[in-house]
N, C-alpha and C. Protein backbone atom coordinates (compact mmCIF):
# COMPACT_ATOMS: atom_id res chain seq x y z
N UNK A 1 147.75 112.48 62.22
CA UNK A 1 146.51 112.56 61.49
C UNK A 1 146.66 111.89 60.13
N UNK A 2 145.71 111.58 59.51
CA UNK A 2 145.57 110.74 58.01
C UNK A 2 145.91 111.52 57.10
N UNK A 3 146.90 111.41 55.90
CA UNK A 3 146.70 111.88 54.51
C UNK A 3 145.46 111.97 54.06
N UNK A 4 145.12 113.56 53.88
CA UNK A 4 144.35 113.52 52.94
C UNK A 4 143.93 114.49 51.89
N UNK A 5 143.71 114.01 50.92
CA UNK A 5 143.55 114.53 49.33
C UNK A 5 142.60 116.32 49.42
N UNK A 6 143.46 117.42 48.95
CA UNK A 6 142.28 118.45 49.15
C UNK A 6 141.35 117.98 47.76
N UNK A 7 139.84 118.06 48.36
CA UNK A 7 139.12 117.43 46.98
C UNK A 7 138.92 118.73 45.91
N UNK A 8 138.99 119.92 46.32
CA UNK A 8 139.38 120.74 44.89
C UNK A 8 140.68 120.70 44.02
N UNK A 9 141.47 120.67 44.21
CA UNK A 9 142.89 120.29 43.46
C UNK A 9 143.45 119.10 43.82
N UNK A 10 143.26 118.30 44.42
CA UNK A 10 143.67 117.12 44.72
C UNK A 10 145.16 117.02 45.34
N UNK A 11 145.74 118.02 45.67
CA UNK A 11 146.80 118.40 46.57
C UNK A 11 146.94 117.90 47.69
N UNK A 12 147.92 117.74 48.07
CA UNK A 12 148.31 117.46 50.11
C UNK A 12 147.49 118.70 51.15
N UNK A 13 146.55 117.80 52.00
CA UNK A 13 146.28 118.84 52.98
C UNK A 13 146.79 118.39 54.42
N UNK A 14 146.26 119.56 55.00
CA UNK A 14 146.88 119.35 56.70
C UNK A 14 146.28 119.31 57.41
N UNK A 15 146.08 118.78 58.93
CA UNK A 15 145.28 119.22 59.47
C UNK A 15 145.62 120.16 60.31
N UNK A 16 144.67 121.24 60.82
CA UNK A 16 144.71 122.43 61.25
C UNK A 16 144.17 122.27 62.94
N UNK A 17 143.01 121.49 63.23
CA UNK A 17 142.21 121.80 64.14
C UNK A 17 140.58 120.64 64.36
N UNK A 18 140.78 120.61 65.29
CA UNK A 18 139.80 118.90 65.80
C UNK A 18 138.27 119.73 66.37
N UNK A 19 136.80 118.92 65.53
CA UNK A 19 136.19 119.93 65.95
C UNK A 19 134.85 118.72 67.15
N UNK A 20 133.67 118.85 66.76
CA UNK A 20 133.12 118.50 67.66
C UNK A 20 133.60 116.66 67.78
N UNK A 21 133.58 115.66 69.20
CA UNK A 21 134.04 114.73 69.16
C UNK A 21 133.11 113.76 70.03
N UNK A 22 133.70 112.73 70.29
CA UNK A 22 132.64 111.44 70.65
C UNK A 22 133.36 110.47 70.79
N UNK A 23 133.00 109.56 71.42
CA UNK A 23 133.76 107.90 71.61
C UNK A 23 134.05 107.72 69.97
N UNK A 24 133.01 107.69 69.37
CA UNK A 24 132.65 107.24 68.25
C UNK A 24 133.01 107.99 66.62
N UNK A 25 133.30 109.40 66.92
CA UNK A 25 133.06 110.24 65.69
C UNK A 25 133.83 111.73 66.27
N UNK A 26 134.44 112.07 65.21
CA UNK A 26 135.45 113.27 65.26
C UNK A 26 135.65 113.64 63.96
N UNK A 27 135.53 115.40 64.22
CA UNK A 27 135.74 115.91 63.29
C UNK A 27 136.88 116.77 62.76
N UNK A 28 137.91 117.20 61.56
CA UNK A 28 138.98 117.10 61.73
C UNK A 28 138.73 118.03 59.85
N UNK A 29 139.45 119.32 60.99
CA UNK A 29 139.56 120.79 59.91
C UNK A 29 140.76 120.48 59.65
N UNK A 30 140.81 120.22 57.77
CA UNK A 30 141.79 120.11 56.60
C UNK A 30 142.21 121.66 55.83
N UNK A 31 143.04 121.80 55.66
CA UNK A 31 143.76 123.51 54.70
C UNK A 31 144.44 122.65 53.79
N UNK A 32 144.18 123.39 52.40
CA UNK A 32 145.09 122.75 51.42
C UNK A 32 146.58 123.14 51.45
N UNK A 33 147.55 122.32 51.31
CA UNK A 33 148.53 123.38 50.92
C UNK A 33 149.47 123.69 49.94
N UNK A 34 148.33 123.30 48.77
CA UNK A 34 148.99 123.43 47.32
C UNK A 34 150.22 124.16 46.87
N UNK A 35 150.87 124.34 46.48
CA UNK A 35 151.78 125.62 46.30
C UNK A 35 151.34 126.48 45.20
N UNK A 36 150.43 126.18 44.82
CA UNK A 36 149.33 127.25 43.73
C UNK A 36 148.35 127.71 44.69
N UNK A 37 148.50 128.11 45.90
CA UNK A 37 147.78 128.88 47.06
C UNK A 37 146.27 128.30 46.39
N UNK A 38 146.14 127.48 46.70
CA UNK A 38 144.42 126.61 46.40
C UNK A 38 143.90 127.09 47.43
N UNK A 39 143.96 126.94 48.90
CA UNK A 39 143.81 127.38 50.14
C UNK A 39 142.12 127.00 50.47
N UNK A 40 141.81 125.95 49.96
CA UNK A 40 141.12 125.07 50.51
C UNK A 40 140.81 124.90 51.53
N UNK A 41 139.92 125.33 51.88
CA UNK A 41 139.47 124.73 54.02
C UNK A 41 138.39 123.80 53.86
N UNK A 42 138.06 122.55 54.40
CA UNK A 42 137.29 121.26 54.72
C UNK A 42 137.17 120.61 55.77
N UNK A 43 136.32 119.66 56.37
CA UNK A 43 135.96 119.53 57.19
C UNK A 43 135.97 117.89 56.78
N UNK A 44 136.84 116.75 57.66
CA UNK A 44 136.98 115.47 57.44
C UNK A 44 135.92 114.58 58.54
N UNK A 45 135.05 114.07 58.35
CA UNK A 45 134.79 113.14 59.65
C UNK A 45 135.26 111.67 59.83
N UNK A 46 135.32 111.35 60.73
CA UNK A 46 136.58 110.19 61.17
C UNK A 46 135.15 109.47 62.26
N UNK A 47 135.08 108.49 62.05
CA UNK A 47 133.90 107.60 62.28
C UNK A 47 134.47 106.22 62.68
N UNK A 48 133.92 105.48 63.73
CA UNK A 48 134.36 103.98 64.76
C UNK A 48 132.93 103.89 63.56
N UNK A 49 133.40 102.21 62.77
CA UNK A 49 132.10 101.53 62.03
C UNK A 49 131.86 100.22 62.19
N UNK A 50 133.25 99.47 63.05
CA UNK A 50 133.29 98.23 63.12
C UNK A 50 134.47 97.96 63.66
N UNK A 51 134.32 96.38 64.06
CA UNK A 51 135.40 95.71 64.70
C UNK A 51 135.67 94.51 64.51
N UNK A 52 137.48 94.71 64.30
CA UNK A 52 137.65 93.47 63.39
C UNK A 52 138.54 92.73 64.52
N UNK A 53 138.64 93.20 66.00
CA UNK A 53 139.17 92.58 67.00
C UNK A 53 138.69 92.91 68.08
N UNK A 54 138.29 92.23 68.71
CA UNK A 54 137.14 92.41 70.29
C UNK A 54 137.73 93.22 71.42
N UNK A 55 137.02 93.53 72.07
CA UNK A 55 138.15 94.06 73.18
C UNK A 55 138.33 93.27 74.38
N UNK A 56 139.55 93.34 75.04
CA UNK A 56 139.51 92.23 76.43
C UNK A 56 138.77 93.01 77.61
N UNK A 57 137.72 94.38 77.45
CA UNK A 57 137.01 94.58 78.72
C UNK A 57 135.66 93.87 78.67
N UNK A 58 135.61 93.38 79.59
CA UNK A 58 133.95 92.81 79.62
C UNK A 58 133.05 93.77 79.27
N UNK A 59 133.36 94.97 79.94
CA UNK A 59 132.30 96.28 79.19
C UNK A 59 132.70 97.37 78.76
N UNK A 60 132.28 96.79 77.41
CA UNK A 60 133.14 97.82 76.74
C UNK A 60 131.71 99.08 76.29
N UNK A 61 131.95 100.47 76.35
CA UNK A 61 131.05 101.65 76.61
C UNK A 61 130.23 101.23 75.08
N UNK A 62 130.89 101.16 73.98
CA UNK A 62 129.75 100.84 72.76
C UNK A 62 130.45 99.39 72.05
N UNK A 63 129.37 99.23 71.40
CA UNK A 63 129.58 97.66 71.01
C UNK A 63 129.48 98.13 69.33
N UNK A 64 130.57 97.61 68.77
CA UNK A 64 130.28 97.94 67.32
C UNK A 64 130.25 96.79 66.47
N UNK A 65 129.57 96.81 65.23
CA UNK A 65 129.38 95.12 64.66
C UNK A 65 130.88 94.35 64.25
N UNK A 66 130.85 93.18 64.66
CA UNK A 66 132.41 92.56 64.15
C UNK A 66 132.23 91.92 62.73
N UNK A 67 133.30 92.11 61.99
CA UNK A 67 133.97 91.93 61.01
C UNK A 67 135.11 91.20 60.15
N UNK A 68 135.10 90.32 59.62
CA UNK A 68 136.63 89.68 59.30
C UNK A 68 137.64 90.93 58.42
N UNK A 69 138.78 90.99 58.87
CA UNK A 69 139.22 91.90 58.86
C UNK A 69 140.50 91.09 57.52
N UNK A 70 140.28 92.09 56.21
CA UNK A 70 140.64 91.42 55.18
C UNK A 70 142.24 92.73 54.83
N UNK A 71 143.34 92.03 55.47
CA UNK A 71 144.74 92.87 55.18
C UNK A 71 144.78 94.20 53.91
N UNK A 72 144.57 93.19 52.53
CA UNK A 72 145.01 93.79 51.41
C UNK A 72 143.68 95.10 51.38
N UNK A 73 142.60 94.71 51.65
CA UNK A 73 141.65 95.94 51.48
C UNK A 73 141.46 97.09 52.37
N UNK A 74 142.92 97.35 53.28
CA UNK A 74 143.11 98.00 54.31
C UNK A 74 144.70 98.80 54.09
N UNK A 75 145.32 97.90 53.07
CA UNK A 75 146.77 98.51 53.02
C UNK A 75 146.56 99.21 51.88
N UNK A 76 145.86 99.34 50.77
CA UNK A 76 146.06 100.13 49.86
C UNK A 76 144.74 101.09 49.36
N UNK A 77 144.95 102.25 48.86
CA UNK A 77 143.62 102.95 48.78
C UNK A 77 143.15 102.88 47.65
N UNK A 78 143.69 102.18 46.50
CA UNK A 78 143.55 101.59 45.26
C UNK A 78 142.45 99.95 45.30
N UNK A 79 142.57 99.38 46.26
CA UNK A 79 141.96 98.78 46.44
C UNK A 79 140.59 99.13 47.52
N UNK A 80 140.23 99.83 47.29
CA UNK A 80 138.72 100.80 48.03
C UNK A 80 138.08 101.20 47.20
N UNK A 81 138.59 101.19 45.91
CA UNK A 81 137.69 101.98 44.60
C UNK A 81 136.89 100.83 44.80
N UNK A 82 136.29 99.79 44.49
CA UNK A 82 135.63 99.23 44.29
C UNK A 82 134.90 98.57 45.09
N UNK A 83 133.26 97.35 44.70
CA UNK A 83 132.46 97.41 45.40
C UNK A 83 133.52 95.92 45.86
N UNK A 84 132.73 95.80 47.82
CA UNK A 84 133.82 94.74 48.47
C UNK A 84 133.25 93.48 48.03
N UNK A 85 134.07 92.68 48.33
CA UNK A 85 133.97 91.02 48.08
C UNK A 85 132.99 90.55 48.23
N UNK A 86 132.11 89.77 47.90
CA UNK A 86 131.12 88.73 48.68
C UNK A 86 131.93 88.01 49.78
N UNK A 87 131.14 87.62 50.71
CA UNK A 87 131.83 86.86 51.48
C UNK A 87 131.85 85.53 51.35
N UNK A 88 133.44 84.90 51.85
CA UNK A 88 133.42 83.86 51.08
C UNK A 88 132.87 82.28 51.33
N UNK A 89 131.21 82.25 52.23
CA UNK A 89 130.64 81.15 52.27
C UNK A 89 129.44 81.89 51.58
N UNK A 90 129.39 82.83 50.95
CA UNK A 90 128.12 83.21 50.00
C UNK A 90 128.02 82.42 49.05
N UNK A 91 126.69 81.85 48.71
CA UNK A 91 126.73 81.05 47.17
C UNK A 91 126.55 82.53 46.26
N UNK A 92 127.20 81.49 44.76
CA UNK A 92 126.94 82.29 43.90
C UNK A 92 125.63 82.30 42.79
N UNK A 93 124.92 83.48 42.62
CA UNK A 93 124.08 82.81 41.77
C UNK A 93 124.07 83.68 40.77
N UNK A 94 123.45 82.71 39.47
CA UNK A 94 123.68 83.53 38.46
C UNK A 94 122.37 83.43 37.42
């Protein structure tokens, strides 16, 4: 399962338990486990939004929009704070 941040203390959480699900969308019960007993319970959803590589079945059950799939804005979560790139045959105007 993914690292992720409890958003009241910003601590390491875990996951506990997978709740309603879908080709497409799953949901995924977080516990904090601060060692200042924060004890945080949350609810993560985990969502299919796009595709940045096709699939080799001719039919594939859902079709999701494709995407150029840009490395650096995928390896770090420091680079997600902000709004994404223009793309790069966009003119610029000013």
């Amino acid at each position: 399962m993914p690292h992720v941040s409890c958003p009241a203390c910003g601590g390491k959480a875990y996951s506990k338990a997978v709740g309603k699900h879908s080709l497409l969308f799953r949901e995924l019960y977080y516990k904090c486990r601060n060692p200042d007993a924060c004890g945080h319970e949350f609810v993560v959803e985990m969502t299919a939004v796009r595709t940045v590589r096709p699939t080799i079945f001719p039919l594939a059950k859902h079709r999701l929009p494709m995407t150029t799939w840009l490395p650096a804005a995928n390896d770090r979560a420091a680079n997600d704070d902000g709004a994404p790139p223009p793309p790069a045959d966009a003119a610029v105007t000013q």
